[in-house]
PDB file of N, CA and C in Angstrom:
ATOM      1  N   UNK A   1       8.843  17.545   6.041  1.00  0.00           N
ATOM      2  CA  UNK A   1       8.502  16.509   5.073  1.00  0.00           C
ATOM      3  C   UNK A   1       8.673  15.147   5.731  1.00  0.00           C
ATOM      4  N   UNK A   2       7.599  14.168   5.770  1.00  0.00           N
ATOM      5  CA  UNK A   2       7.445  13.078   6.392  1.00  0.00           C
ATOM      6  C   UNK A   2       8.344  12.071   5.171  1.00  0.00           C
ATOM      7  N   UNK A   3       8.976  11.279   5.910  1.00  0.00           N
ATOM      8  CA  UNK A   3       9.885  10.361   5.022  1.00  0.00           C
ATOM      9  C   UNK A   3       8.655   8.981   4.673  1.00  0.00           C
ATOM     10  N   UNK A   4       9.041   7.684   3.503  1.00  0.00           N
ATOM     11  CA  UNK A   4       7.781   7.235   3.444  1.00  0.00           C
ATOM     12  C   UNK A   4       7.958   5.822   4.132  1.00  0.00           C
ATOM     13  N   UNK A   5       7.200   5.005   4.315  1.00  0.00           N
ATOM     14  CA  UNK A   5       7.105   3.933   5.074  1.00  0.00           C
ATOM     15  C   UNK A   5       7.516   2.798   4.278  1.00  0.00           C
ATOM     16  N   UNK A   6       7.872   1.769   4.649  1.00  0.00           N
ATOM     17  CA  UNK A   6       7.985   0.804   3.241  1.00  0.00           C
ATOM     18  C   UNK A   6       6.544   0.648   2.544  1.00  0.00           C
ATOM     19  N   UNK A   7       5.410   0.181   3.257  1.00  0.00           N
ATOM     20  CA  UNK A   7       4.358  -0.004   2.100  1.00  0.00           C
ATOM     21  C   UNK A   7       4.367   1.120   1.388  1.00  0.00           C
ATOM     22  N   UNK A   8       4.402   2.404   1.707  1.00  0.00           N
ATOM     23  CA  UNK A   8       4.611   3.545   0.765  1.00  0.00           C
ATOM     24  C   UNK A   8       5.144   3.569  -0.705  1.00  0.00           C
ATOM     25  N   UNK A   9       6.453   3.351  -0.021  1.00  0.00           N
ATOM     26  CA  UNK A   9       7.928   3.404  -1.238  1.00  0.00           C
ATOM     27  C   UNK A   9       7.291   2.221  -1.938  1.00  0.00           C
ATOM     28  N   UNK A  10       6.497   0.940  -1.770  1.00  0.00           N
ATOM     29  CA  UNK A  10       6.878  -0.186  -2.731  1.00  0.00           C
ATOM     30  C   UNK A  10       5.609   0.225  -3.520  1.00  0.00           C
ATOM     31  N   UNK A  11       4.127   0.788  -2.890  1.00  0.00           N
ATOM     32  CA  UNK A  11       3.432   0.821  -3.754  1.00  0.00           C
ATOM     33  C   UNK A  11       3.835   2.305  -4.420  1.00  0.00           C
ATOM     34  N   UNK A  12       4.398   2.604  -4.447  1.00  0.00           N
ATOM     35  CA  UNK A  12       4.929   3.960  -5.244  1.00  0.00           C
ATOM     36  C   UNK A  12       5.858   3.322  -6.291  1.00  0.00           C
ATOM     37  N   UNK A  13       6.870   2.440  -5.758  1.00  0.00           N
ATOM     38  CA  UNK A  13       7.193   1.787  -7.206  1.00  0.00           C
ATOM     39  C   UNK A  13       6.593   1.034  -7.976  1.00  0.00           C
ATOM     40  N   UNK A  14       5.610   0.234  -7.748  1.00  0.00           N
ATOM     41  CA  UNK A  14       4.477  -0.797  -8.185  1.00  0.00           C
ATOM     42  C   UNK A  14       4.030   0.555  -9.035  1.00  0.00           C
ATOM     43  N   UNK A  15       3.351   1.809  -8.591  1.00  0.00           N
ATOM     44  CA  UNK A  15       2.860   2.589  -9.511  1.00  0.00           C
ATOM     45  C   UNK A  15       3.416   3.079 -10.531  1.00  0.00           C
ATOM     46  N   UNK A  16       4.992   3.562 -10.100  1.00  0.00           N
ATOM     47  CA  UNK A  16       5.773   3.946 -11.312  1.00  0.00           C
ATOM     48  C   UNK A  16       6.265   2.801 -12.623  1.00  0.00           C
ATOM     49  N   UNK A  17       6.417   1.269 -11.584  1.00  0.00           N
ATOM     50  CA  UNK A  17       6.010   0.022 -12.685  1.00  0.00           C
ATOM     51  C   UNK A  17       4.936   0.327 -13.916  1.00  0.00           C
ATOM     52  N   UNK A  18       3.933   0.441 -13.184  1.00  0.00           N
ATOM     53  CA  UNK A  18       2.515   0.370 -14.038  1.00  0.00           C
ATOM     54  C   UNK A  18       2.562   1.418 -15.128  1.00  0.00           C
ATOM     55  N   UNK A  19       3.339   2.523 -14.760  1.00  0.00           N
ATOM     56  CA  UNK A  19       3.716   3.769 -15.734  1.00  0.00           C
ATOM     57  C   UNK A  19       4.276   3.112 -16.657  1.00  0.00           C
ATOM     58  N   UNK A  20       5.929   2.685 -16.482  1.00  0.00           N
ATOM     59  CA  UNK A  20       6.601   2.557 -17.443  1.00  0.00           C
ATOM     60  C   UNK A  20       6.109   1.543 -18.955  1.00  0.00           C
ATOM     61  N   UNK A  21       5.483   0.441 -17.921  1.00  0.00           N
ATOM     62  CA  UNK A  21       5.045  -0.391 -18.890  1.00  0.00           C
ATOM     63  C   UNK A  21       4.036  -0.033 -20.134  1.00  0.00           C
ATOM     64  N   UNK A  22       3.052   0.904 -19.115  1.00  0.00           N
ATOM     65  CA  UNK A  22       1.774   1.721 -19.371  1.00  0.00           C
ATOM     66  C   UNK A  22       2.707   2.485 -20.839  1.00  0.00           C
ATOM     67  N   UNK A  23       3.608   3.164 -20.656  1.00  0.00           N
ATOM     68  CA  UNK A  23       3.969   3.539 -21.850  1.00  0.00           C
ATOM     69  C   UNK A  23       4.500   3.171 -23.079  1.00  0.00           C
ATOM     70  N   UNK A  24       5.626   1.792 -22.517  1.00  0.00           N
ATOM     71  CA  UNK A  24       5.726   0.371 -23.430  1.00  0.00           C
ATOM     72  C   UNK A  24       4.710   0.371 -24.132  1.00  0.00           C
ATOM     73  N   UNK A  25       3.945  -0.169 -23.378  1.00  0.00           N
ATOM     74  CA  UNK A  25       2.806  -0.492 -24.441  1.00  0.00           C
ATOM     75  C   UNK A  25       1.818   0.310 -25.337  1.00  0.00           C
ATOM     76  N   UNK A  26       1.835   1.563 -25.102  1.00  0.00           N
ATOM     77  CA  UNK A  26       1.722   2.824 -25.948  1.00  0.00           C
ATOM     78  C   UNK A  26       2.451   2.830 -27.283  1.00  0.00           C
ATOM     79  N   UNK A  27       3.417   2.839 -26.976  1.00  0.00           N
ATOM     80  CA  UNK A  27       4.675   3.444 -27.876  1.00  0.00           C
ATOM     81  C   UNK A  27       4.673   2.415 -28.446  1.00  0.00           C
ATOM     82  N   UNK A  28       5.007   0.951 -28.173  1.00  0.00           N
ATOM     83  CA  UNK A  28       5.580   0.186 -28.767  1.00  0.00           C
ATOM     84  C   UNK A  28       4.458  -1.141 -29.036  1.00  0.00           C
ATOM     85  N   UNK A  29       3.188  -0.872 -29.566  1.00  0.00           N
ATOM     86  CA  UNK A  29       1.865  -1.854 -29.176  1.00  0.00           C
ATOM     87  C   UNK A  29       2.061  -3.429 -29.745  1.00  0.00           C
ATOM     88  N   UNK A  30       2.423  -4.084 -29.276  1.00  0.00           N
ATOM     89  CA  UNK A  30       2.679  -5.981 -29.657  1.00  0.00           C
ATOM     90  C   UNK A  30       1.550  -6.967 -29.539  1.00  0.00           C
ATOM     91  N   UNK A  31       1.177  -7.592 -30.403  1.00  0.00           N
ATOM     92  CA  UNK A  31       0.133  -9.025 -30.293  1.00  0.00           C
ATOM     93  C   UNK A  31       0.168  -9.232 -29.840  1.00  0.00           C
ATOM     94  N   UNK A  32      -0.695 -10.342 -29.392  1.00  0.00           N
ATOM     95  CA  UNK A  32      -0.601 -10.947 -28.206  1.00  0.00           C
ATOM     96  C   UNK A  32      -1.721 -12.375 -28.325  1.00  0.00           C
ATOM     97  N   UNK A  33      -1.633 -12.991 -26.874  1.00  0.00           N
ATOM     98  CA  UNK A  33      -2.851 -13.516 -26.190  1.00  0.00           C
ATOM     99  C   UNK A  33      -2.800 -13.426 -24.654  1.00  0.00           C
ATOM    100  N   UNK A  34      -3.987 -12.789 -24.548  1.00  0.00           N
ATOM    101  CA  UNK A  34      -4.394 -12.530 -22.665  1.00  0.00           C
ATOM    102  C   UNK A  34      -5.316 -13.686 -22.643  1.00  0.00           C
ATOM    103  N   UNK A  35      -4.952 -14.158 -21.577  1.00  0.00           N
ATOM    104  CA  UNK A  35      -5.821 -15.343 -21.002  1.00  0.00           C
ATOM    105  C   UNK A  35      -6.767 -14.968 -19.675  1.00  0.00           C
ATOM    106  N   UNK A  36      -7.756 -15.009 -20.372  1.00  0.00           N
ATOM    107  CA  UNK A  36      -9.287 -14.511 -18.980  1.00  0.00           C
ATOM    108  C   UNK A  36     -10.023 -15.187 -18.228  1.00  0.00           C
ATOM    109  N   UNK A  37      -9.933 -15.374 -16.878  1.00  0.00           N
ATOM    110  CA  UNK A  37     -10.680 -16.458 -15.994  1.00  0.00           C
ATOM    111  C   UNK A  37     -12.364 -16.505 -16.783  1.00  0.00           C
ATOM    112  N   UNK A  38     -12.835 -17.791 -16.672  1.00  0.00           N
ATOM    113  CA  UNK A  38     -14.180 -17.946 -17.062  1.00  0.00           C
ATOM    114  C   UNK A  38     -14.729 -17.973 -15.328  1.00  0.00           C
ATOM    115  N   UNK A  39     -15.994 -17.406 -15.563  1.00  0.00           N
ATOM    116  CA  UNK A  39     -16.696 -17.596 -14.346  1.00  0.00           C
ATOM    117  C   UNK A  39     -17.770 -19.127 -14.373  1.00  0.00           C
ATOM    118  N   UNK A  40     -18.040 -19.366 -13.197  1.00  0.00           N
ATOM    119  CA  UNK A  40     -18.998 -20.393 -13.038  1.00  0.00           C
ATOM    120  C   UNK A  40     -19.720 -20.053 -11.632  1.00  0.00           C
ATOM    121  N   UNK A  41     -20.792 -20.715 -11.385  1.00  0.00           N
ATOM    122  CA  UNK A  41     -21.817 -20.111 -10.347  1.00  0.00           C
ATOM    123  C   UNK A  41     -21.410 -19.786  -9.316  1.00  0.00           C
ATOM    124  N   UNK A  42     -20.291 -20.268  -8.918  1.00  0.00           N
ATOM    125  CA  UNK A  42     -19.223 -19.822  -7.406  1.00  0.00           C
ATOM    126  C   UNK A  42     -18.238 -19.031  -7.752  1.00  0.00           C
ATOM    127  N   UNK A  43     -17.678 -19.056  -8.782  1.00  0.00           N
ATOM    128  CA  UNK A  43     -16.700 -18.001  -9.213  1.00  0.00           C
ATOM    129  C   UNK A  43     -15.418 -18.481  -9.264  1.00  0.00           C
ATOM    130  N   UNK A  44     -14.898 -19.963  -8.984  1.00  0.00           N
ATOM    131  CA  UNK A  44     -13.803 -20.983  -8.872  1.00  0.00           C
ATOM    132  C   UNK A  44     -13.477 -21.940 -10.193  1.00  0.00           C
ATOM    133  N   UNK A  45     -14.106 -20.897 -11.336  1.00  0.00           N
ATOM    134  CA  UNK A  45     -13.853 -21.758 -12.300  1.00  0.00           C
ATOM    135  C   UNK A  45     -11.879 -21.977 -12.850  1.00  0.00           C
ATOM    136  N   UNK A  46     -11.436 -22.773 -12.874  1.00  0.00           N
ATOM    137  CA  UNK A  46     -10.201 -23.148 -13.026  1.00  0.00           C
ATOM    138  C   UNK A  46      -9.579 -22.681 -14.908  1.00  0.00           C
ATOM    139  N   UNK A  47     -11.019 -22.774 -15.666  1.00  0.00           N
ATOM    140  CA  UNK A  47     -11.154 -22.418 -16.948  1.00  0.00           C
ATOM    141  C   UNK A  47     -10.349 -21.574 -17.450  1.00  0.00           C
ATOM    142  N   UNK A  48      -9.566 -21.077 -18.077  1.00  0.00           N
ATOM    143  CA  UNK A  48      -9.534 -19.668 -19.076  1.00  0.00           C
ATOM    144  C   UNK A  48     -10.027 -19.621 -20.473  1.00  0.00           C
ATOM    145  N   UNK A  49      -9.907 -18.636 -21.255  1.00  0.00           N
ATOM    146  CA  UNK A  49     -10.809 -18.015 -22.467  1.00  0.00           C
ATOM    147  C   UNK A  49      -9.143 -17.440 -22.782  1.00  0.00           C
ATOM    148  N   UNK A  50      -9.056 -17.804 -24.132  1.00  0.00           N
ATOM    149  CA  UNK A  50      -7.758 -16.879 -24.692  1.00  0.00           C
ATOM    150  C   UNK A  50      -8.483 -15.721 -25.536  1.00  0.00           C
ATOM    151  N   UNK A  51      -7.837 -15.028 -25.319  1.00  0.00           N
ATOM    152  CA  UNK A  51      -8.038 -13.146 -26.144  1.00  0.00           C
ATOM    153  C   UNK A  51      -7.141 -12.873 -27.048  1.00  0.00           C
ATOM    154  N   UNK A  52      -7.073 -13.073 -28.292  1.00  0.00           N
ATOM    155  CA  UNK A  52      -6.334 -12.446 -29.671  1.00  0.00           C
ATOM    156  C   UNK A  52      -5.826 -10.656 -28.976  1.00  0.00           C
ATOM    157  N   UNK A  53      -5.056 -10.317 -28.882  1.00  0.00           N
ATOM    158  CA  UNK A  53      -4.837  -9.136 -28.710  1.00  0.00           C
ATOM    159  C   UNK A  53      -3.852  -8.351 -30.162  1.00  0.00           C
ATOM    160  N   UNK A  54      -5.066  -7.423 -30.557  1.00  0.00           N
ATOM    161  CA  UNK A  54      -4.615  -6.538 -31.559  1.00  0.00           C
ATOM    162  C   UNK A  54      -3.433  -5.585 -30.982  1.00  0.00           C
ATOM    163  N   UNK A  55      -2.779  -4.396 -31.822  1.00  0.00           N
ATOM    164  CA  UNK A  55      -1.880  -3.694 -31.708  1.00  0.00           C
ATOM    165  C   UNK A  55      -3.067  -2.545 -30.881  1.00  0.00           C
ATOM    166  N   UNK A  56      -4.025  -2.510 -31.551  1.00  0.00           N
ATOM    167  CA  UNK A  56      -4.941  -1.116 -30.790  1.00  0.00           C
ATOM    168  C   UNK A  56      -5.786  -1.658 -29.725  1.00  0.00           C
ATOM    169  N   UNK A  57      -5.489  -3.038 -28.890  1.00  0.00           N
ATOM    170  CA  UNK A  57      -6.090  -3.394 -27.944  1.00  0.00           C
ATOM    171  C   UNK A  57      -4.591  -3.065 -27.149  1.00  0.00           C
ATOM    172  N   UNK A  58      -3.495  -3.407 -27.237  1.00  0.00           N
ATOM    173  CA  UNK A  58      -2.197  -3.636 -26.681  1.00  0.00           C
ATOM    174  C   UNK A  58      -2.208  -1.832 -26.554  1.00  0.00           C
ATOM    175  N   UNK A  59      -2.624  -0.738 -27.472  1.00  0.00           N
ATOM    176  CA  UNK A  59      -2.441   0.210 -26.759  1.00  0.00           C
ATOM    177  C   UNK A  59      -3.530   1.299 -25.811  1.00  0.00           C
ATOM    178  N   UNK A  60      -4.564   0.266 -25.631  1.00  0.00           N
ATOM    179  CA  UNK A  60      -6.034   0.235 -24.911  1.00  0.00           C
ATOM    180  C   UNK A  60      -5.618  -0.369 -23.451  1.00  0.00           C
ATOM    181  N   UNK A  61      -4.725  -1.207 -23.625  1.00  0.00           N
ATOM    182  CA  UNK A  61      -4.440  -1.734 -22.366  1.00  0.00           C
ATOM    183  C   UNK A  61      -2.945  -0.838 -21.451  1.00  0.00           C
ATOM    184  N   UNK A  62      -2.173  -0.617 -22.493  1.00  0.00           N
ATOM    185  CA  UNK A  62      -1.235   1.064 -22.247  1.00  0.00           C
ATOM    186  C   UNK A  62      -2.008   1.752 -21.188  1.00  0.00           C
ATOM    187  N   UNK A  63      -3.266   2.272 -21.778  1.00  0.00           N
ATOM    188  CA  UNK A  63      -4.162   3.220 -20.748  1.00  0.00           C
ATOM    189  C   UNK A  63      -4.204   3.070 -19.870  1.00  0.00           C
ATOM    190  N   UNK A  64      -5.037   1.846 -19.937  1.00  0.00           N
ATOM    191  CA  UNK A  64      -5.269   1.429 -18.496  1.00  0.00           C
ATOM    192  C   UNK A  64      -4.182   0.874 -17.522  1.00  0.00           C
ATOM    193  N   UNK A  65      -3.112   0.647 -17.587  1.00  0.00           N
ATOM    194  CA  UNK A  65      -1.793   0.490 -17.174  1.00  0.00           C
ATOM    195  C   UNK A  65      -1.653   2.205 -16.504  1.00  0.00           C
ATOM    196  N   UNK A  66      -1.250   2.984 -17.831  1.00  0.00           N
ATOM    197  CA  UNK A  66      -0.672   4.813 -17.141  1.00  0.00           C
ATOM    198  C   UNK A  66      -2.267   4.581 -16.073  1.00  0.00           C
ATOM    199  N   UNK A  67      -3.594   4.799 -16.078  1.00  0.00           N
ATOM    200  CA  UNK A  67      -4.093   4.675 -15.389  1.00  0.00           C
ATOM    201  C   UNK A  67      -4.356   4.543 -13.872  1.00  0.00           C
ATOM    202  N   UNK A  68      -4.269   3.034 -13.769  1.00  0.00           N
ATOM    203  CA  UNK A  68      -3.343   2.628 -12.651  1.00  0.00           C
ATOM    204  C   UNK A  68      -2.227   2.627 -12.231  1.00  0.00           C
ATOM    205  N   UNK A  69      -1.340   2.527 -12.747  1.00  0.00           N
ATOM    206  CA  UNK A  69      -0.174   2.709 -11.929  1.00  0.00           C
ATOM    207  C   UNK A  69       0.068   4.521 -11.508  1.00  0.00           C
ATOM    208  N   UNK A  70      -1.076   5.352 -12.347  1.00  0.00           N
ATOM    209  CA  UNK A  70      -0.665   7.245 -11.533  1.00  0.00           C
ATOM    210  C   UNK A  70      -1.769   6.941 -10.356  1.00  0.00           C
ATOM    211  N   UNK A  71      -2.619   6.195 -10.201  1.00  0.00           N
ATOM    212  CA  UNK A  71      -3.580   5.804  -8.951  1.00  0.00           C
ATOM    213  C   UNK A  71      -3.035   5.524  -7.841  1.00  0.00           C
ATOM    214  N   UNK A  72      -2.157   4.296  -8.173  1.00  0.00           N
ATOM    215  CA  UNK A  72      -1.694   3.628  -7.587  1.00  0.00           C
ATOM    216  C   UNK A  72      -0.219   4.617  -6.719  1.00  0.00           C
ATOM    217  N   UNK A  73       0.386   5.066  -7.601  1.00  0.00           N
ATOM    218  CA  UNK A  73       1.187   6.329  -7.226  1.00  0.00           C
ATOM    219  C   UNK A  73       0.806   7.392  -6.790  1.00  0.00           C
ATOM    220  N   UNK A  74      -0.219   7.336  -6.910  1.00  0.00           N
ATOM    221  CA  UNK A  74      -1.062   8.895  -6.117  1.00  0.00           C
ATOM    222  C   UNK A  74      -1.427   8.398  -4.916  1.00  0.00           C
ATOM    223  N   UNK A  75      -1.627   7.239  -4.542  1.00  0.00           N
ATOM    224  CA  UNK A  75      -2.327   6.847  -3.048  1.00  0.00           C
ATOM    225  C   UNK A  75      -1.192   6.198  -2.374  1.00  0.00           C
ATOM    226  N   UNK A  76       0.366   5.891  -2.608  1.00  0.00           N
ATOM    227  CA  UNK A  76       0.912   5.531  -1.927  1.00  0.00           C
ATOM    228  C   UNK A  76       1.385   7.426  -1.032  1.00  0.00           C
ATOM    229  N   UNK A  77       1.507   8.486  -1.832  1.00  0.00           N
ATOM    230  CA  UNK A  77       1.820   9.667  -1.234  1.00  0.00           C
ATOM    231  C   UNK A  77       0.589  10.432  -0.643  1.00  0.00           C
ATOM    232  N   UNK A  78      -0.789   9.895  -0.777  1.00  0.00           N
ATOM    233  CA  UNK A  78      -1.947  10.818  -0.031  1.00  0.00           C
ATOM    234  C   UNK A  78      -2.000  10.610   1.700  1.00  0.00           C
ATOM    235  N   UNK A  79      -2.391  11.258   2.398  1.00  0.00           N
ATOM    236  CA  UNK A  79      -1.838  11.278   3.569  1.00  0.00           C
ATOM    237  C   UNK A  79      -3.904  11.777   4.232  1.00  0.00           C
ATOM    238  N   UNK A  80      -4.306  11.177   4.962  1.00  0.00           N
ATOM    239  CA  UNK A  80      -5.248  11.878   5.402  1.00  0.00           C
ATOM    240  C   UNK A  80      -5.257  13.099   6.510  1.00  0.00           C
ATOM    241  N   UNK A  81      -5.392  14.110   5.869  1.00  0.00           N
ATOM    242  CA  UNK A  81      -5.334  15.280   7.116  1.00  0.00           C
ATOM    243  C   UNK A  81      -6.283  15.190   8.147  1.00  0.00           C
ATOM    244  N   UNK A  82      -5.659  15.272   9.503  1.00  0.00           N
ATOM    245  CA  UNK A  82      -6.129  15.217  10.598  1.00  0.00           C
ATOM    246  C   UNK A  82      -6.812  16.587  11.639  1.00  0.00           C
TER     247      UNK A  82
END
């Protein structure tokens, strides 16, 4: 068994991060406001757009949290066979 490297171990905790929260926000879904870059023809717009966040958006965003962070935890341990 190969021991893991630091980028390994941190994006493996970054993933298990993304879990825990990922489930926070499942379990426990809170209002909100998310603030969203506006684009402009270069893409440097300085702008944001505020987002009302419902309880069933807060557990829409849960998902996508467990999501990424088992991605993110799955590719710090994939190893390419040689």
């Amino acid at each position: 068994m190969k021991r893991l490297t630091t980028i390994e171990f941190w994006g493996f905790a970054l993933g298990i991060i993304f879990l825990v929260f990922g489930v926070v926000m499942i379990i426990w879904p809170q209002t909100g406001v998310v603030f969203h870059p506006t684009n402009d023809a270069i893409g440097m717009s300085r702008f944001s757009e505020p987002e009302t966040v419902s309880p069933a958006k807060s557990r829409a965003y849960g998902v996508l949290a467990l999501l990424l962070g088992a991605g993110i935890a799955t590719a710090a341990f994939y190893r390419e066979k040689k």
